[in-house]
C-alpha atoms as a PDB file:
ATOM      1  CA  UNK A   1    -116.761  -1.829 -53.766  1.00  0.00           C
ATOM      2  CA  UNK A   2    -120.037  -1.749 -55.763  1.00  0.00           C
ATOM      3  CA  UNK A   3    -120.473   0.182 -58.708  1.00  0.00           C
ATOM      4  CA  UNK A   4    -122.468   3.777 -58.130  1.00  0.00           C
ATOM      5  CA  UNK A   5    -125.267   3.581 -60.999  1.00  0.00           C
ATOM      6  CA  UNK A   6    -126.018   6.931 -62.105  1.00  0.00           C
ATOM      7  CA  UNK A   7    -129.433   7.769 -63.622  1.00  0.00           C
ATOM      8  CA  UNK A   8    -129.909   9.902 -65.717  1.00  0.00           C
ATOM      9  CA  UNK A   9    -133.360  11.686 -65.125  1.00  0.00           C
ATOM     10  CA  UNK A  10    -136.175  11.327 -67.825  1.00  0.00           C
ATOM     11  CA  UNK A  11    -136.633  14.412 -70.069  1.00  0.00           C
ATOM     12  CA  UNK A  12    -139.798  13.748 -71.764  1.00  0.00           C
ATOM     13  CA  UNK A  13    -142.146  15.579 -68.927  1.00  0.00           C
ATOM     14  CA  UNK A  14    -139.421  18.670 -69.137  1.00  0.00           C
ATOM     15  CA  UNK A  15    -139.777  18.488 -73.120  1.00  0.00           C
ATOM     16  CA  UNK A  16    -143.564  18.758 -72.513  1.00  0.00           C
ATOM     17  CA  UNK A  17    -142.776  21.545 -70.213  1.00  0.00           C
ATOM     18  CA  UNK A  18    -141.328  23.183 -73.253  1.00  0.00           C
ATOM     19  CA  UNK A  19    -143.468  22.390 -75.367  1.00  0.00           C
ATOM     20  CA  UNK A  20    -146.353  24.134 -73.073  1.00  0.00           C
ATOM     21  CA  UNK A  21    -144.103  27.304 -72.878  1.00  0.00           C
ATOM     22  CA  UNK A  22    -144.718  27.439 -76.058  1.00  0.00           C
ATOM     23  CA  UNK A  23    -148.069  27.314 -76.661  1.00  0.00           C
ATOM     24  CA  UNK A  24    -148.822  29.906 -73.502  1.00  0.00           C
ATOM     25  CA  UNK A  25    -146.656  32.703 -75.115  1.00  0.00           C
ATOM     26  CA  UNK A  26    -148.497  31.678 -78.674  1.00  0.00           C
ATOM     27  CA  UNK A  27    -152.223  31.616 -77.021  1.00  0.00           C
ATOM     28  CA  UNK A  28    -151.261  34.765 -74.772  1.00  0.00           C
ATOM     29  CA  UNK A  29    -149.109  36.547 -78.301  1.00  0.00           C
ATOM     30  CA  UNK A  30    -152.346  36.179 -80.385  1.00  0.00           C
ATOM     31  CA  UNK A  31    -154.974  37.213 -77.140  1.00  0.00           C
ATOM     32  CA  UNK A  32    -152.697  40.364 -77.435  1.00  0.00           C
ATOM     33  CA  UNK A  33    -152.623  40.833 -80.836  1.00  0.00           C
ATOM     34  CA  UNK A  34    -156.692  40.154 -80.906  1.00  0.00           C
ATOM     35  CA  UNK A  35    -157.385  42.744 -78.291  1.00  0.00           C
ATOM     36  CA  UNK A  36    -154.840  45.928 -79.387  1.00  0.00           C
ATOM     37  CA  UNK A  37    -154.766  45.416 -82.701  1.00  0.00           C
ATOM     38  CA  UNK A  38    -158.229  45.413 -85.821  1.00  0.00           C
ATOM     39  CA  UNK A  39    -158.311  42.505 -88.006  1.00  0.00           C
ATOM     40  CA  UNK A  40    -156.458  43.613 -91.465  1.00  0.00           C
ATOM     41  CA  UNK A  41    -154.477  46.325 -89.123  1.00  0.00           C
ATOM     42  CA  UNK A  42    -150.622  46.247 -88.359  1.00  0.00           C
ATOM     43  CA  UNK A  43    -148.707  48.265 -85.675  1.00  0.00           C
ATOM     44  CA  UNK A  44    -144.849  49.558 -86.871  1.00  0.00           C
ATOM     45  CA  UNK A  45    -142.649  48.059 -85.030  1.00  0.00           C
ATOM     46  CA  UNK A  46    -138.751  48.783 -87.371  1.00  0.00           C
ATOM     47  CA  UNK A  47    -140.400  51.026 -90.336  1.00  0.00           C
ATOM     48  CA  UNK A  48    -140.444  49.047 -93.296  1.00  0.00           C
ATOM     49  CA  UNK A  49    -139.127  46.224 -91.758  1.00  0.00           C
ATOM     50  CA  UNK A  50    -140.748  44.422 -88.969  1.00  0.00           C
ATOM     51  CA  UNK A  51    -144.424  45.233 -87.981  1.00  0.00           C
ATOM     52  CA  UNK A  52    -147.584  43.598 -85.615  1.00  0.00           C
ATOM     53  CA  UNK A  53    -150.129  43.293 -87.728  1.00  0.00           C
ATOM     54  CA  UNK A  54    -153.684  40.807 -87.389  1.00  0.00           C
ATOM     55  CA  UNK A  55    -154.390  38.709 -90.054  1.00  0.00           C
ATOM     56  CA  UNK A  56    -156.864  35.933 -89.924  1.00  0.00           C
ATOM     57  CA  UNK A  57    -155.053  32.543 -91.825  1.00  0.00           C
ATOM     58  CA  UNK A  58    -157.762  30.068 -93.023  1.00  0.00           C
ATOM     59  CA  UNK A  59    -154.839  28.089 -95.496  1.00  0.00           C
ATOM     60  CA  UNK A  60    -151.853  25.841 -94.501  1.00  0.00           C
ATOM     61  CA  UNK A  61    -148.367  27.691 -93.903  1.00  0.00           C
ATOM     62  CA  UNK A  62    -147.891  30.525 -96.356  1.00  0.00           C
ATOM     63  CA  UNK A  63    -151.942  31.239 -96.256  1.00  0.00           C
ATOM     64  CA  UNK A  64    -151.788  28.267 -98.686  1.00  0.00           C
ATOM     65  CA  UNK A  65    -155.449  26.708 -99.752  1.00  0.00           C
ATOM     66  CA  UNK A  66    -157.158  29.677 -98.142  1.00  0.00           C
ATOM     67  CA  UNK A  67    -158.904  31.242-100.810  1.00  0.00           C
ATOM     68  CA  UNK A  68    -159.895  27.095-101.736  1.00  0.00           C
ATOM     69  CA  UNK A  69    -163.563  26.652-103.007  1.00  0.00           C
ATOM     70  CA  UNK A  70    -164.008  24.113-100.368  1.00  0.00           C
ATOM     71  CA  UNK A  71    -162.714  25.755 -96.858  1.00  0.00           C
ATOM     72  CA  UNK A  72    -164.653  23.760 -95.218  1.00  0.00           C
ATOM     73  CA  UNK A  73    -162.696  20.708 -96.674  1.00  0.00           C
ATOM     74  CA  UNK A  74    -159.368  22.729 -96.276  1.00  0.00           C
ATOM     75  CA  UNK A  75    -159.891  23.483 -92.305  1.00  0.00           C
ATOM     76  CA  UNK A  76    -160.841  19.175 -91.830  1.00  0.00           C
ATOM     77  CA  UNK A  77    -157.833  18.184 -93.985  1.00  0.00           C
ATOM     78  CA  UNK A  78    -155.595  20.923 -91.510  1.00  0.00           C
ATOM     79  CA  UNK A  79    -156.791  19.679 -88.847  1.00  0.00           C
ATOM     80  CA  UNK A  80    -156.608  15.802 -89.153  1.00  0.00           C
ATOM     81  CA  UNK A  81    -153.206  16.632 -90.549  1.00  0.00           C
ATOM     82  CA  UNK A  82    -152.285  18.639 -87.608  1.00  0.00           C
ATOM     83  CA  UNK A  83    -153.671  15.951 -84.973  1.00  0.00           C
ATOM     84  CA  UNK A  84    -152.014  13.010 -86.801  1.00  0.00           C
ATOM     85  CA  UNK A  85    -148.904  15.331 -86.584  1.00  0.00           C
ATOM     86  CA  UNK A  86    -149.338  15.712 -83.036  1.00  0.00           C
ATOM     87  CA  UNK A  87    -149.296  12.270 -82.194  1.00  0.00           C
ATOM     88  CA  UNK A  88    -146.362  11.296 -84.502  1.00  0.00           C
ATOM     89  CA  UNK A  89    -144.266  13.873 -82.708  1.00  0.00           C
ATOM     90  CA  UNK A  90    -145.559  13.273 -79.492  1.00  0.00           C
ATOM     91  CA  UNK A  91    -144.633   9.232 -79.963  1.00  0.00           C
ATOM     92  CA  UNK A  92    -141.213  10.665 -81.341  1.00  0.00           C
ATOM     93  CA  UNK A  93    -140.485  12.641 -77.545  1.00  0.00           C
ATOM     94  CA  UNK A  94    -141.366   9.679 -75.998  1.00  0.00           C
ATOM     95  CA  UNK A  95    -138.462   7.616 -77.741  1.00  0.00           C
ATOM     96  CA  UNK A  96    -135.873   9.991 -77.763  1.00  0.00           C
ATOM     97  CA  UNK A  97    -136.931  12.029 -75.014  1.00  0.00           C
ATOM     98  CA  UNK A  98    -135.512   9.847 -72.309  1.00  0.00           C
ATOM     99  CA  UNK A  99    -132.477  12.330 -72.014  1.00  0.00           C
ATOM    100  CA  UNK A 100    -132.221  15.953 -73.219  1.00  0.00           C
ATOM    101  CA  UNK A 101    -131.120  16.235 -77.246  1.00  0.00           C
ATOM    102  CA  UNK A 102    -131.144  18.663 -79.587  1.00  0.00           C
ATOM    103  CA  UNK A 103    -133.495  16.345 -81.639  1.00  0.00           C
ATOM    104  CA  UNK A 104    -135.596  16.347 -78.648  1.00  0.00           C
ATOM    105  CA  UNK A 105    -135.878  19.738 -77.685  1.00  0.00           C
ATOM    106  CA  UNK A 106    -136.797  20.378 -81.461  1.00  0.00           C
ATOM    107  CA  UNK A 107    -139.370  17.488 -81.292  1.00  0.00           C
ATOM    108  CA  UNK A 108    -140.584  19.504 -78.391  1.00  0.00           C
ATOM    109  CA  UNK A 109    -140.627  23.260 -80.066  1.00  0.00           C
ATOM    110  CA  UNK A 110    -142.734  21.396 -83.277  1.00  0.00           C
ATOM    111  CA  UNK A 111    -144.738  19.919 -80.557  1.00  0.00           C
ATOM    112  CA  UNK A 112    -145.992  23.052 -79.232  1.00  0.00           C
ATOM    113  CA  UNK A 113    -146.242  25.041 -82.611  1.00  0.00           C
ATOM    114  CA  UNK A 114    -148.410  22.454 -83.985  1.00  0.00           C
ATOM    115  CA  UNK A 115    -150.887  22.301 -81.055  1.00  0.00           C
ATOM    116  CA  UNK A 116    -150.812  25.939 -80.129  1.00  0.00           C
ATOM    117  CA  UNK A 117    -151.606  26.456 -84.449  1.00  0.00           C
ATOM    118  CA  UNK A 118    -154.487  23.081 -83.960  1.00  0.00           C
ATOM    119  CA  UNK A 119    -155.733  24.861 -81.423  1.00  0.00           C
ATOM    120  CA  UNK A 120    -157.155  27.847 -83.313  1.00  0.00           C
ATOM    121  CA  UNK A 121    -157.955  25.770 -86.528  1.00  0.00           C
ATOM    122  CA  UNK A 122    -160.337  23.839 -83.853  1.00  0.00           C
ATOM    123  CA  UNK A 123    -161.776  26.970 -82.094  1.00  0.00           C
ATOM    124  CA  UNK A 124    -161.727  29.534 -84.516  1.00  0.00           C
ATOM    125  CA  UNK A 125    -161.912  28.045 -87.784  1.00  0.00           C
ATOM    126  CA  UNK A 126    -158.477  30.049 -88.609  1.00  0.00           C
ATOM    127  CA  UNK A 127    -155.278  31.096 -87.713  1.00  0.00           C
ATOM    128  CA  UNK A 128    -154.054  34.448 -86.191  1.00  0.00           C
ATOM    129  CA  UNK A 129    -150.886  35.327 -87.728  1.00  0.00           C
ATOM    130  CA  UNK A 130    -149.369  38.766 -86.804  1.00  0.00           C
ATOM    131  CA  UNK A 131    -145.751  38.833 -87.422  1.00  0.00           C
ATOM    132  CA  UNK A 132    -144.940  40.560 -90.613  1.00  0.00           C
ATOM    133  CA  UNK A 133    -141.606  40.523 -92.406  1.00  0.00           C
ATOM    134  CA  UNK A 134    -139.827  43.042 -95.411  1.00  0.00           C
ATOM    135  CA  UNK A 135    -136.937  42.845 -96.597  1.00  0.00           C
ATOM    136  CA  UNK A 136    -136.289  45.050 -99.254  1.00  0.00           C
ATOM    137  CA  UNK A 137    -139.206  44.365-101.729  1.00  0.00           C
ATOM    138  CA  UNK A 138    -139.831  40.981-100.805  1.00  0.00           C
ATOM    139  CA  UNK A 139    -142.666  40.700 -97.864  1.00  0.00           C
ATOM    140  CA  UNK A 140    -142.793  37.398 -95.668  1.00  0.00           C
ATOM    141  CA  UNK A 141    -146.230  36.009 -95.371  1.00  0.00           C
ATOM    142  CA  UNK A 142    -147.171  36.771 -91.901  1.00  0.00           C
ATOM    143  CA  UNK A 143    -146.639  33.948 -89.418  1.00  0.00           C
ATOM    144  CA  UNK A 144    -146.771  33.851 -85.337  1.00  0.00           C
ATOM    145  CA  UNK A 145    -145.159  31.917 -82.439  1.00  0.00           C
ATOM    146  CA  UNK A 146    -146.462  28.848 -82.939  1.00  0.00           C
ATOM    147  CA  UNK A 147    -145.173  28.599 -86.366  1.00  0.00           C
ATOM    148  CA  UNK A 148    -141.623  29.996 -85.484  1.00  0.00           C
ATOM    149  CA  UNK A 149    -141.328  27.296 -82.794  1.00  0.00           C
ATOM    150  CA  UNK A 150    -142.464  25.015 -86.006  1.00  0.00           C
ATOM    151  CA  UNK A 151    -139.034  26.373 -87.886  1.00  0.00           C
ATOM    152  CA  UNK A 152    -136.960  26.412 -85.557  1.00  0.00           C
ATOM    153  CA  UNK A 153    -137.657  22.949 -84.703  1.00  0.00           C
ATOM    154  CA  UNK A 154    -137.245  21.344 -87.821  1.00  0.00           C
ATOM    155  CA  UNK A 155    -134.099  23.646 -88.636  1.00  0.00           C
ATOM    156  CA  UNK A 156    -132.902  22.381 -85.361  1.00  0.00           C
ATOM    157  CA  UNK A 157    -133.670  18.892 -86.675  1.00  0.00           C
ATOM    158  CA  UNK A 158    -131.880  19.339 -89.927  1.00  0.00           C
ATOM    159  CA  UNK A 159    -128.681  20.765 -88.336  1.00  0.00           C
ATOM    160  CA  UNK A 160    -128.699  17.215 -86.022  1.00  0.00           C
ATOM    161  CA  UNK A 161    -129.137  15.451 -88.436  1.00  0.00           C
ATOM    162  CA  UNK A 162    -126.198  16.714 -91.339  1.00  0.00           C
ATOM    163  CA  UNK A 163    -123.810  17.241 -88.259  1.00  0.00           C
ATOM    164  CA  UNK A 164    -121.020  14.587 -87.787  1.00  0.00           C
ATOM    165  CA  UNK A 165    -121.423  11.859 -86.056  1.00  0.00           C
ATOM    166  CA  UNK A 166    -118.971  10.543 -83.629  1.00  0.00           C
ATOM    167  CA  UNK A 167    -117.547   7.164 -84.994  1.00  0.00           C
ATOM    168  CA  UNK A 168    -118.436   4.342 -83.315  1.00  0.00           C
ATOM    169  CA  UNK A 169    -115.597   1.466 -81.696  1.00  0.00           C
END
């Protein structure tokens, strides 16, 4: 009798299927958020907790660099940054993506932050960023989908890569 090979199917298109999830609910979050809600406005969501609010993000994560002297020099620097980080990450799916992973899913989730976030820099010159954080006294900077697929991601990635590894024979 011959040996049944079993295949295992290739991930990476899935992973790029998850990656596109996630930059549809970013681009259709912040169309939302655009349309209901005034620039410098927020919406109560959990009083003093959680609210939707619109703010425009010209910096890096954090609203870092945006009140630079230079924005101009700031949005170029984003943006080759974000396009160089693009391509890294898409190179990365299409090593490990071969099979699903938990490094591969969050290579996917980064993926998708980073273009849906490229993708405004590009058009827009900016950011929308419209989820807003307290606890207690401190206050979160605001952030949005993209950038929460971003964290999750790379907390995905750290958790892979301080878990055990199996020992090898």
């Amino acid at each position: 009798m011959s040996e049944i090979e079993v295949k295992s199917r290739d991930a990476r298109l899935p992973l790029l299927g998850v990656a596109a999830v996630v930059i549809l609910l970013d681009r259709l979050s912040k169309l939302w958020i655009v349309k209901h809600i005034p620039t410098g406005h927020n919406i109560k969501i959990i009083d003093k907790v959680f609210l939707l609010s619109h703010v425009l993000n010209t910096g890096a994560a954090f609203s870092l660099f945006a009140d630079s002297l230079s924005p101009v020099v700031v949005r170029n620097v984003l943006i080759g940054f974000s396009v160089i980080a693009v391509i890294v990450v898409l190179g990365m799916i299409w090593n490990v993506g071969k099979s699903w992973s938990i490094t591969a899913v969050s290579l996917a989730l980064i993926l998708g932050g980073a273009i849906g976030n490229l993708y405004d820099r590009v058009r827009f010159s900016y950011v929308v960023d419209f989820l807003e954080v307290h606890i207690y006294h401190y206050h979160w900077p605001d952030f949005n989908i993209a950038d929460s697929a971003i964290v999750v991601g790379a907390c995905l990635l750290l958790l892979e890569i301080f878990r055990a590894q199996p020992a090898q024979e």
